[in-house]
N, C-alpha and C. Protein backbone atom coordinates (compact mmCIF):
# COMPACT_ATOMS: atom_id res chain seq x y z
N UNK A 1 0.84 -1.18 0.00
CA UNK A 1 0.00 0.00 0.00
C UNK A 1 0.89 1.24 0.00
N UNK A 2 1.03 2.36 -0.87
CA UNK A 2 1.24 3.55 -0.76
C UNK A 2 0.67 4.07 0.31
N UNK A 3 2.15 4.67 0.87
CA UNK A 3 1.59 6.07 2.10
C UNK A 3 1.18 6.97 1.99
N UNK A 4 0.34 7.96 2.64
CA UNK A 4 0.64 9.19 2.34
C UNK A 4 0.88 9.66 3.70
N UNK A 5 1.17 11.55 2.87
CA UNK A 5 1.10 12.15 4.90
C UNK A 5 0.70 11.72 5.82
N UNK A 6 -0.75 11.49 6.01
CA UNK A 6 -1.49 11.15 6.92
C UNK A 6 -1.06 9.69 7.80
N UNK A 7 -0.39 8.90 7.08
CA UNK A 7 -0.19 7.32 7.90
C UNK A 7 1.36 7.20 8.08
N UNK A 8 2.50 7.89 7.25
CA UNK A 8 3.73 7.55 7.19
C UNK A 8 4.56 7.95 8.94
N UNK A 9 5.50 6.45 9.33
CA UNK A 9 6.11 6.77 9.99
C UNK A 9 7.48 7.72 10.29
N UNK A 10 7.62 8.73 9.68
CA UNK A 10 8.40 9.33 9.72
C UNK A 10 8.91 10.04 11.26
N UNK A 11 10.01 10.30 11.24
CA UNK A 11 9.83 11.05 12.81
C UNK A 11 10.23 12.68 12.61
N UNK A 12 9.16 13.06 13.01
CA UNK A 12 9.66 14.83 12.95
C UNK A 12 10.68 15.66 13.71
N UNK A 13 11.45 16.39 12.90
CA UNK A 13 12.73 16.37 13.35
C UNK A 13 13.72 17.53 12.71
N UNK A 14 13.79 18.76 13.58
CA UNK A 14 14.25 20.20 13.07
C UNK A 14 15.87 20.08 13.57
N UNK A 15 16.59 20.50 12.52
CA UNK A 15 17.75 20.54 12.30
C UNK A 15 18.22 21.71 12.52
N UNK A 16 19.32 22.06 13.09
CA UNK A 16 20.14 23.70 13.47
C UNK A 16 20.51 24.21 11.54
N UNK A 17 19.80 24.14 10.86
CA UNK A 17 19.99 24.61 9.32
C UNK A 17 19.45 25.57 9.28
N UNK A 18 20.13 26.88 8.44
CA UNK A 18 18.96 28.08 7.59
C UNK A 18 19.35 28.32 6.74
N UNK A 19 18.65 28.26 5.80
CA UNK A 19 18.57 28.38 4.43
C UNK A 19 18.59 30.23 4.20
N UNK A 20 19.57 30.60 3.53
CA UNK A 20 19.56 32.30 3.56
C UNK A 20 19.57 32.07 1.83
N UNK A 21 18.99 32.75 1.05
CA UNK A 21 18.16 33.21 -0.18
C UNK A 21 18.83 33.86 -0.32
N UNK A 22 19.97 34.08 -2.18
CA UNK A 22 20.34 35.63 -1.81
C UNK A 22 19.67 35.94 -3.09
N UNK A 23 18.28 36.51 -3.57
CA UNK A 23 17.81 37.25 -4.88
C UNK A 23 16.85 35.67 -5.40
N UNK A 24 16.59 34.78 -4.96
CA UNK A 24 15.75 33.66 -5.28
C UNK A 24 14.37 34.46 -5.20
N UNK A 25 14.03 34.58 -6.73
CA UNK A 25 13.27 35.46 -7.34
C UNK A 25 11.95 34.75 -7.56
N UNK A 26 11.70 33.95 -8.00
CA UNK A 26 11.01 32.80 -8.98
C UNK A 26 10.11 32.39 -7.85
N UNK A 27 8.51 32.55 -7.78
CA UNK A 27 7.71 32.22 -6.87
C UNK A 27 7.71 30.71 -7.08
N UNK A 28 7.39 30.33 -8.27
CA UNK A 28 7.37 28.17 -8.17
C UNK A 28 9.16 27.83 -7.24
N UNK A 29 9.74 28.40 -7.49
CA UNK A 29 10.91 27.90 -6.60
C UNK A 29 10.94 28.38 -5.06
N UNK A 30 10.30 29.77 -5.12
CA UNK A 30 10.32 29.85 -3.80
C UNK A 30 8.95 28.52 -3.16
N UNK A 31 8.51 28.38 -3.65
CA UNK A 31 6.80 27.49 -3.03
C UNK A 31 8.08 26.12 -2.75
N UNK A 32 8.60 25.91 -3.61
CA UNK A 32 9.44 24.46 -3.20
C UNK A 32 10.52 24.41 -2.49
N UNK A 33 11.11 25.67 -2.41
CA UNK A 33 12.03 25.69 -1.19
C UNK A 33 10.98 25.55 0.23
N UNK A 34 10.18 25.90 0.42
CA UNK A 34 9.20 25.53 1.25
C UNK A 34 8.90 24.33 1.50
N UNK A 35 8.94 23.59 0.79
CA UNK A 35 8.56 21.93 0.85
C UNK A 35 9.65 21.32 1.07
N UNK A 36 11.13 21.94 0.68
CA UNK A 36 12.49 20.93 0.86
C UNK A 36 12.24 21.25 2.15
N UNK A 37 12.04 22.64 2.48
CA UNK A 37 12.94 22.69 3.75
C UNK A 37 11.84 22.19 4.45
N UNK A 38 10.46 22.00 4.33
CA UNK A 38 9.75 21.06 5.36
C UNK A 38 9.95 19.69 5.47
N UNK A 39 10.52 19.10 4.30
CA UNK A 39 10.97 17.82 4.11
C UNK A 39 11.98 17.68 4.92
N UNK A 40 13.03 18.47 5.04
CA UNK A 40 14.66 17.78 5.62
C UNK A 40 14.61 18.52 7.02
N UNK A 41 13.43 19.02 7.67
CA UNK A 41 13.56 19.99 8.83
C UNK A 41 14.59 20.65 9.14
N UNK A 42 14.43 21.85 8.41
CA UNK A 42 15.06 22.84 8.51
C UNK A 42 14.41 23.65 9.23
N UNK A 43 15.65 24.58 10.13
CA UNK A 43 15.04 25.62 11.20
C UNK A 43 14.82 26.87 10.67
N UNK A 44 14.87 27.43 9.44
CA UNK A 44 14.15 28.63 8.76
C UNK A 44 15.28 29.18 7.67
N UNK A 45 14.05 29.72 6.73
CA UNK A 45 14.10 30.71 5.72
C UNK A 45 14.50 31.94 5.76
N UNK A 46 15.71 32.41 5.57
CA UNK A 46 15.74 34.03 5.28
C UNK A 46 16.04 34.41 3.57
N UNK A 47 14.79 34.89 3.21
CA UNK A 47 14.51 35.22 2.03
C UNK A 47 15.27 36.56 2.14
N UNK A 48 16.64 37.23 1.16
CA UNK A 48 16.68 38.16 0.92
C UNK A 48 16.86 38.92 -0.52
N UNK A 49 16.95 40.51 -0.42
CA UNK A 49 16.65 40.91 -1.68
C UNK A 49 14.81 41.81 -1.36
N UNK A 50 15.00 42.32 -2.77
CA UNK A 50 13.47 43.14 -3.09
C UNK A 50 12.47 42.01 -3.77
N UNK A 51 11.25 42.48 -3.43
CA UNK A 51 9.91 41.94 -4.22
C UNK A 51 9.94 40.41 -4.24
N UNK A 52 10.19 39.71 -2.98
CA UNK A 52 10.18 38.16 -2.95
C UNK A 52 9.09 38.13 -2.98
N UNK A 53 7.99 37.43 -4.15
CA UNK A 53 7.14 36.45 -3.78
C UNK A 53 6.15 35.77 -3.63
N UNK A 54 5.71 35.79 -2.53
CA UNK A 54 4.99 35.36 -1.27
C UNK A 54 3.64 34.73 -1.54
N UNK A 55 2.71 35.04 -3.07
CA UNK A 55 1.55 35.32 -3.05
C UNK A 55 1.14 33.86 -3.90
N UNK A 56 -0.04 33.95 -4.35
CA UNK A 56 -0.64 32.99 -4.75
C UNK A 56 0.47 31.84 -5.82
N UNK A 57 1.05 32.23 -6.40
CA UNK A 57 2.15 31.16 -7.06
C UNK A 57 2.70 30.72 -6.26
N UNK A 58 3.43 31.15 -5.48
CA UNK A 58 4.16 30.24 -4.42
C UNK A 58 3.56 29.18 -3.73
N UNK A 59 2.42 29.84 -3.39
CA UNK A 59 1.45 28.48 -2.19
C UNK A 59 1.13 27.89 -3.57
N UNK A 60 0.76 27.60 -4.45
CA UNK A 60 0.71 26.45 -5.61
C UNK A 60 1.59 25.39 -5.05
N UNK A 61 2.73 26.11 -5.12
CA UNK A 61 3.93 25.09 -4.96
C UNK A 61 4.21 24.77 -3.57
N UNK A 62 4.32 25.22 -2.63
CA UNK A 62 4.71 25.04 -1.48
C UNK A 62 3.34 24.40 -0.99
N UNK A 63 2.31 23.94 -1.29
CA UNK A 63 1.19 22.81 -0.74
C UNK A 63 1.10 23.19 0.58
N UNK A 64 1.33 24.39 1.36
CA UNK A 64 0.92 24.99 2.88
C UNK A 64 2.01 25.06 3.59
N UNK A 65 3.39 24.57 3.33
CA UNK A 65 4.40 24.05 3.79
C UNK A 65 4.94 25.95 4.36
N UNK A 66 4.33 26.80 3.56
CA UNK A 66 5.08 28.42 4.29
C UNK A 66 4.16 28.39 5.57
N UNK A 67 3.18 27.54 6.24
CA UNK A 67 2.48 27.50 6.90
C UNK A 67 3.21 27.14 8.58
N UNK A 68 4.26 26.27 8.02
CA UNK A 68 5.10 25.36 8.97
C UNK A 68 6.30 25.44 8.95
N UNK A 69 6.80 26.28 7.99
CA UNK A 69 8.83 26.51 8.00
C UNK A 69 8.42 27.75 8.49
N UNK A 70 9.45 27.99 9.80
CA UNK A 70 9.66 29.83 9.79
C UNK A 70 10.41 30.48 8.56
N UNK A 71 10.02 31.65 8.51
CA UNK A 71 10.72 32.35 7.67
C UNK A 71 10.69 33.73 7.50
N UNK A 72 11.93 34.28 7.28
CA UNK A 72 11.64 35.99 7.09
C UNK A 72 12.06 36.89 6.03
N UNK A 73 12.02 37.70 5.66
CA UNK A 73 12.62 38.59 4.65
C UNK A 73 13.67 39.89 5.16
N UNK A 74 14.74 39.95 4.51
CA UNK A 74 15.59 40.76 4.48
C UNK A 74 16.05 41.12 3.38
N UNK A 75 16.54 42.61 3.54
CA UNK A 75 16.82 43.40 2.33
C UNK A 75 18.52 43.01 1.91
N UNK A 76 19.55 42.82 2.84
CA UNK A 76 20.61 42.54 2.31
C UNK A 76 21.34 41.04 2.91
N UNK A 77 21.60 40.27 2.22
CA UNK A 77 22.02 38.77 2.35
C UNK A 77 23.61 39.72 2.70
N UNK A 78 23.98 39.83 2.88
CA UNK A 78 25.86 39.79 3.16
C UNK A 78 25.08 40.23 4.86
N UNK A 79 24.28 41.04 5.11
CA UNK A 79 24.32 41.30 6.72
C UNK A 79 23.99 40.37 7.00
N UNK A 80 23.14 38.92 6.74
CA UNK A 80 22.68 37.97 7.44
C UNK A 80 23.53 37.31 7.25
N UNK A 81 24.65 36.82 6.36
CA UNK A 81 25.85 36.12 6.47
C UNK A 81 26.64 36.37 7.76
N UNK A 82 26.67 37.74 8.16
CA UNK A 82 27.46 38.66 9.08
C UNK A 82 26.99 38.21 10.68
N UNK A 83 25.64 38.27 10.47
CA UNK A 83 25.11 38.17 11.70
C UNK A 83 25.40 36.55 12.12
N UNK A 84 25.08 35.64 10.68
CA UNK A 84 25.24 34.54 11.11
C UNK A 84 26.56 34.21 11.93
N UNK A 85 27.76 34.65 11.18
CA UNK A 85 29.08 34.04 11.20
C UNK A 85 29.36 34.94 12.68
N UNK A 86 29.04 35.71 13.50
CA UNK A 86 28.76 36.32 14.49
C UNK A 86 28.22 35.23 15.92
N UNK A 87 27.04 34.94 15.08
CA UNK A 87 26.34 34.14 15.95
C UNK A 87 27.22 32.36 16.04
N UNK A 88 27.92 32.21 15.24
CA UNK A 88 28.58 31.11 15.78
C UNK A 88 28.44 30.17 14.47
N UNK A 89 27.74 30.27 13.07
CA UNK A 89 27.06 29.78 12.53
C UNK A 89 28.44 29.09 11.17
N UNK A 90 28.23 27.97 11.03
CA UNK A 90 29.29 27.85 9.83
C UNK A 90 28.91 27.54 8.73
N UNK A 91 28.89 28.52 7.83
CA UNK A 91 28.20 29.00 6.62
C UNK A 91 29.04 28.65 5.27
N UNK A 92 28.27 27.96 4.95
CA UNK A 92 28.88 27.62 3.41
C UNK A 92 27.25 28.21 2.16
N UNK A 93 28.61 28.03 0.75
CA UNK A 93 27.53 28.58 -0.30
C UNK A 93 27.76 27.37 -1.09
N UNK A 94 26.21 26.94 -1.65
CA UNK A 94 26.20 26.16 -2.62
C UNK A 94 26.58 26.94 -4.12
N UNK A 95 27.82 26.44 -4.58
CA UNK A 95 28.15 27.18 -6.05
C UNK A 95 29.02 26.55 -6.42
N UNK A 96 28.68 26.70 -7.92
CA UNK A 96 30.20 26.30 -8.55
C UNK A 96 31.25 27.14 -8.66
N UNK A 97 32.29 27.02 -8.45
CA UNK A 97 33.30 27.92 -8.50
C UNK A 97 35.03 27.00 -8.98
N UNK A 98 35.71 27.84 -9.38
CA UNK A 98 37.09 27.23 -9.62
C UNK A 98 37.86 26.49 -8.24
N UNK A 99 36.94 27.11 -7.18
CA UNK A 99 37.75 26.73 -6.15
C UNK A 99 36.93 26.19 -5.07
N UNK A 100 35.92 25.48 -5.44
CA UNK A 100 34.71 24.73 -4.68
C UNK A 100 34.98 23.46 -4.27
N UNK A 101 34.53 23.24 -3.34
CA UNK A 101 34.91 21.39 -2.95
C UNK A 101 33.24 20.15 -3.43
N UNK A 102 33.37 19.60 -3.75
CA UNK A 102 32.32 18.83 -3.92
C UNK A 102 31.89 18.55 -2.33
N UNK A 103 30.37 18.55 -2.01
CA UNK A 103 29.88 18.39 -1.31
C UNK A 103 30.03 17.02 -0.48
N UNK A 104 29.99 16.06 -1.34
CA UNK A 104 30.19 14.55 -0.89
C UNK A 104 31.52 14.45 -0.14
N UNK A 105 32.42 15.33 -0.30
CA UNK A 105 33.51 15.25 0.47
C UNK A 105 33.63 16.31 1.77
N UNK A 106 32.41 16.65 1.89
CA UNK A 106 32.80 17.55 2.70
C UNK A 106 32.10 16.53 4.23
N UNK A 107 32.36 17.51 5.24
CA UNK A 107 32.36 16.81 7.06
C UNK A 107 31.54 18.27 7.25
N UNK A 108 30.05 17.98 7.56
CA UNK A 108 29.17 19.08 8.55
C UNK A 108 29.83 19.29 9.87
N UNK A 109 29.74 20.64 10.38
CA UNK A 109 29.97 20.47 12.22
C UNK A 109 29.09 19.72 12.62
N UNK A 110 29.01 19.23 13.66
CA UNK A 110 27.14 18.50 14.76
C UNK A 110 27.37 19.53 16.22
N UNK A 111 28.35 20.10 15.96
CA UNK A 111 28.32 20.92 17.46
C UNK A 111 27.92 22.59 17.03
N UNK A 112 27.84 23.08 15.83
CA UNK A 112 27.47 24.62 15.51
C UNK A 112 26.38 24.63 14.45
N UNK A 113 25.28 25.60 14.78
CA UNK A 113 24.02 25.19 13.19
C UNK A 113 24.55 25.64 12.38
N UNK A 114 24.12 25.67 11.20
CA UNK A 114 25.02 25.79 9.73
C UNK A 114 24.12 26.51 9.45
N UNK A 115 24.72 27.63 8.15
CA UNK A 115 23.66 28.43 6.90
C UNK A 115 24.08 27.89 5.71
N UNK A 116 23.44 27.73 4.87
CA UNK A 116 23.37 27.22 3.57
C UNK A 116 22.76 28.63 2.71
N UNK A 117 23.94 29.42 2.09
CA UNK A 117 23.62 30.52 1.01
C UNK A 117 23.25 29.76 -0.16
N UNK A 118 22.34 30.13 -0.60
CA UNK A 118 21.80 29.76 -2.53
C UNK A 118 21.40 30.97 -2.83
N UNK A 119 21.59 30.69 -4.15
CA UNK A 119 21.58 32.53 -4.87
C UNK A 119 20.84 32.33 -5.77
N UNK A 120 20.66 33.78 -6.93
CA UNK A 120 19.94 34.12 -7.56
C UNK A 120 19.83 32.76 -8.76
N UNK A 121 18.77 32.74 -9.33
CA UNK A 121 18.26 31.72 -10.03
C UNK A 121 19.47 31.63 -11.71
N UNK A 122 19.68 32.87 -11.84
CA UNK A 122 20.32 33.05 -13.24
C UNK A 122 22.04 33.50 -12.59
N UNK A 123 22.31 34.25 -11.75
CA UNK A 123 23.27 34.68 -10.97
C UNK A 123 24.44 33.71 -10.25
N UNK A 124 23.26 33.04 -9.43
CA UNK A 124 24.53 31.85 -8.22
C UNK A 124 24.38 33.64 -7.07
N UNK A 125 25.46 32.71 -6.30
CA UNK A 125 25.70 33.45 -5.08
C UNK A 125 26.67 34.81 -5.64
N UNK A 126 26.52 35.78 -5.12
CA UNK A 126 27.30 36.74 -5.52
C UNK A 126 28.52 36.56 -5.13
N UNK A 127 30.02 37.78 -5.37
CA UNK A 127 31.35 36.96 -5.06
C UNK A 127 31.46 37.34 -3.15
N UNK A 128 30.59 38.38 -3.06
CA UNK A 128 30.57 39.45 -1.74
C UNK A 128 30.50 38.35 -0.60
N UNK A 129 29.41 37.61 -1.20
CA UNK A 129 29.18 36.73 -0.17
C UNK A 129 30.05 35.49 -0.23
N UNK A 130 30.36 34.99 -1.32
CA UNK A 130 31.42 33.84 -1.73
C UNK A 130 32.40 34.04 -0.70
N UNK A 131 33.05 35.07 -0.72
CA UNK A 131 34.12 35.69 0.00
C UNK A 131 33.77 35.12 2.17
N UNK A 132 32.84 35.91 2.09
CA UNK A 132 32.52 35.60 3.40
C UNK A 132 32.14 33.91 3.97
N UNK A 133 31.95 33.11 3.36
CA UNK A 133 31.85 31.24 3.69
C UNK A 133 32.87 31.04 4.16
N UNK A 134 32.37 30.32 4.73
CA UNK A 134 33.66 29.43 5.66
C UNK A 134 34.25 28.13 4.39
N UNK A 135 33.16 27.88 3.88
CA UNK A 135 33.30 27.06 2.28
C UNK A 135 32.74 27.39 1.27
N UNK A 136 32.91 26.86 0.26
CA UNK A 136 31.62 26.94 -1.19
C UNK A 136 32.39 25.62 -1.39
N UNK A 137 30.88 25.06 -1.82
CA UNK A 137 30.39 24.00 -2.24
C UNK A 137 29.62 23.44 -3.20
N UNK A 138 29.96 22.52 -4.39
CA UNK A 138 29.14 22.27 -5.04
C UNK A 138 29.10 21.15 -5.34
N UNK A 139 27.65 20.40 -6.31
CA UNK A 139 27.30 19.29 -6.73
C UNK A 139 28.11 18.70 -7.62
N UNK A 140 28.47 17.41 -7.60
CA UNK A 140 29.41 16.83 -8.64
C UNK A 140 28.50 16.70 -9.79
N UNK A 141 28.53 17.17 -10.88
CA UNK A 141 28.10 16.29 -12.08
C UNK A 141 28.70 16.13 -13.27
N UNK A 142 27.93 14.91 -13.85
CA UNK A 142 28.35 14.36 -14.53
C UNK A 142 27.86 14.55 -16.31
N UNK A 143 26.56 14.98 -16.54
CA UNK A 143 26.51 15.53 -17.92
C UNK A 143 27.02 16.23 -18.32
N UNK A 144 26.14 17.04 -19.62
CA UNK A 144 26.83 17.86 -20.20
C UNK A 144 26.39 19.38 -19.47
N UNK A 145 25.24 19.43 -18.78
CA UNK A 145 25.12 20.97 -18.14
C UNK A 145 26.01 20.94 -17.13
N UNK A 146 26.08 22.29 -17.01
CA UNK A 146 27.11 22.72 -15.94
C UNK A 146 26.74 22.91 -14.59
N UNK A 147 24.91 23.35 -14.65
CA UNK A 147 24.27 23.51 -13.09
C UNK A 147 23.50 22.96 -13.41
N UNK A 148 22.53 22.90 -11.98
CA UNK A 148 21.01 22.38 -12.45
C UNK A 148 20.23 23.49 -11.56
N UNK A 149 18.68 23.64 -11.34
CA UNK A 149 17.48 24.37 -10.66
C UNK A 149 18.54 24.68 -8.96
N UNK A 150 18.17 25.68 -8.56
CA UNK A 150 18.29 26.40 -7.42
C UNK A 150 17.89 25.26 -6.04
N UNK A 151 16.60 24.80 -5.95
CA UNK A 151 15.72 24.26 -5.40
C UNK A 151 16.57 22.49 -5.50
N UNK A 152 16.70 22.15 -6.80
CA UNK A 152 16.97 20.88 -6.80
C UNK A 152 18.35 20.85 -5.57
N UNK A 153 19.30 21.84 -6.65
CA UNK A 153 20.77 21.82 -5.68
C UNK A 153 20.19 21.95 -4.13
N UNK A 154 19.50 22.71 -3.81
CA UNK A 154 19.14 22.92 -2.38
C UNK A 154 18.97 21.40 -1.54
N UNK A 155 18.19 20.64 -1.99
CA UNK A 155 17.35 19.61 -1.75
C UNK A 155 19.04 18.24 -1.60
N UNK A 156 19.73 18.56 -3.17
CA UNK A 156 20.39 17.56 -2.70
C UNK A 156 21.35 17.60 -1.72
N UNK A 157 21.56 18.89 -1.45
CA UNK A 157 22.68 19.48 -0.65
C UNK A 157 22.17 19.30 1.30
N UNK A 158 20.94 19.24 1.06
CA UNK A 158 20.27 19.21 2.53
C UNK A 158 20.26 17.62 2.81
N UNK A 159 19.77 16.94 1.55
CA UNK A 159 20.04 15.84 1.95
C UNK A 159 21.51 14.94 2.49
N UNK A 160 22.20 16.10 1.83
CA UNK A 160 23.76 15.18 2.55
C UNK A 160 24.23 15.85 3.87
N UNK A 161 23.59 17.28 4.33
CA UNK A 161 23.98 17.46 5.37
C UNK A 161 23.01 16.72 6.74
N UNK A 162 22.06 16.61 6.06
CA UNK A 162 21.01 15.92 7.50
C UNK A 162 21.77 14.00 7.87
N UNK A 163 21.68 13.90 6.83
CA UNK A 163 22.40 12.42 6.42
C UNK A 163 23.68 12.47 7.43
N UNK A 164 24.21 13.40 7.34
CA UNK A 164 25.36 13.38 8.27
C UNK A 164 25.11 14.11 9.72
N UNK A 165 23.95 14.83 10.12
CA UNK A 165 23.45 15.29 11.25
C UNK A 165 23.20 14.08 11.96
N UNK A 166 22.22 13.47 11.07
CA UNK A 166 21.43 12.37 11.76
C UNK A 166 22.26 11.38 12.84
C-alpha cells in the first residue's frame, strides 16, 4: 500500500539549518524551497533581496508548507551572512566555483548550526558573499550541463547534510 502524509512513519525532526536566499526570485521555486525545507527539517528561511514572492504562485507550490517553515525577509544577504558568522554559525555557499569542494567530500559540524547561502536563479551566489563562507560547495556532475534548478541543488545538498546530522 502507498503512504501518504497522513499514515507515514516518519519522525519529525528540526535541524540547526537556515537556508539564507540571496535574490531567489522565482515564486514556483520559492513554493518548493518551502517543501524541501519542510521535508529535511530545517530551522528557517531568510529570504533576501526586493519583491520576494509570497503570493498565490508560491502556495501552488509550497502545498501549505510556508504554513510550517519559519521564515523571514531581508533586504541585504551579506548582513545575514554577518550576523550569522557572528552568531557562531558555519556558513557555506552552494556554487560552482574554480575553487569549490564537492559536497560529498565535505564533514558538517554537529556541534554549531550551519547556513546554507543559494543565490539568484540566473546569478549563483554573488562573489561578496562567496568571500565571506567558511566554504563553497558544489554538486558533482556528470553531464553535459554545468548547473542544475536552485531548489533541486538545495534539496540535494540538505540531503547530505542531514544524512550526516542524523
Amino acid at each position: 500500500m502507498q503512504l501518504n502524509h497522513y499514515n507515514t512513519n516518519f519522525n519529525k525532526r528540526t535541524f540547526p539549518i537556515t537556508i539564507i536566499c540571496e535574490n531567489v526570485t522565482n515564486a514556483p521555486n520559492i513554493g518548493s524551497l518551502f517543501r524541501t525545507a519542510d521535508a529535511f527539517g530545517v530551522e528557517k528561511i531568510v529570504f533576501c533581496g526586493e519583491q520576494i514572492p509570497l503570493g498565490r504562485k508560491m502556495t501552488k507550490t509550497s502545498r501549505a508548507t510556508e504554513k510550517v517553515v519559519p521564515f523571514e525577509g531581508k533586504e541585504n544577504a551579506s548582513e545575514v551572512v554577518s550576523k550569522c558568522k557572528e552568531e557562531g554559525y558555519h556558513v557555506v555557499a552552494l556554487e560552482i566555483t574554480s575553487e569549490s569542494t564537492s559536497i560529498h567530500t565535505s564533514n558538517f559540524p554537529k556541534e554549531k548550526p550551519i547556513a546554507i547561502v543559494i543565490g539568484d536563479e540566473n546569478f549563483g551566489v554573488s562573489q561578496d558573499i562567496l568571500k565571506q563562507c567558511d566554504a563553497v560547495l558544489h554538486i558533482d556532475m556528470f553531464g553535459q550541463n554545468s548547473s542544475m534548478n536552485v531548489v533541486q541543488a538545495t534539496t540535494i545538498a540538505l540531503y547530505e547534510m542531514t544524512k550526516q546530522l542524523s
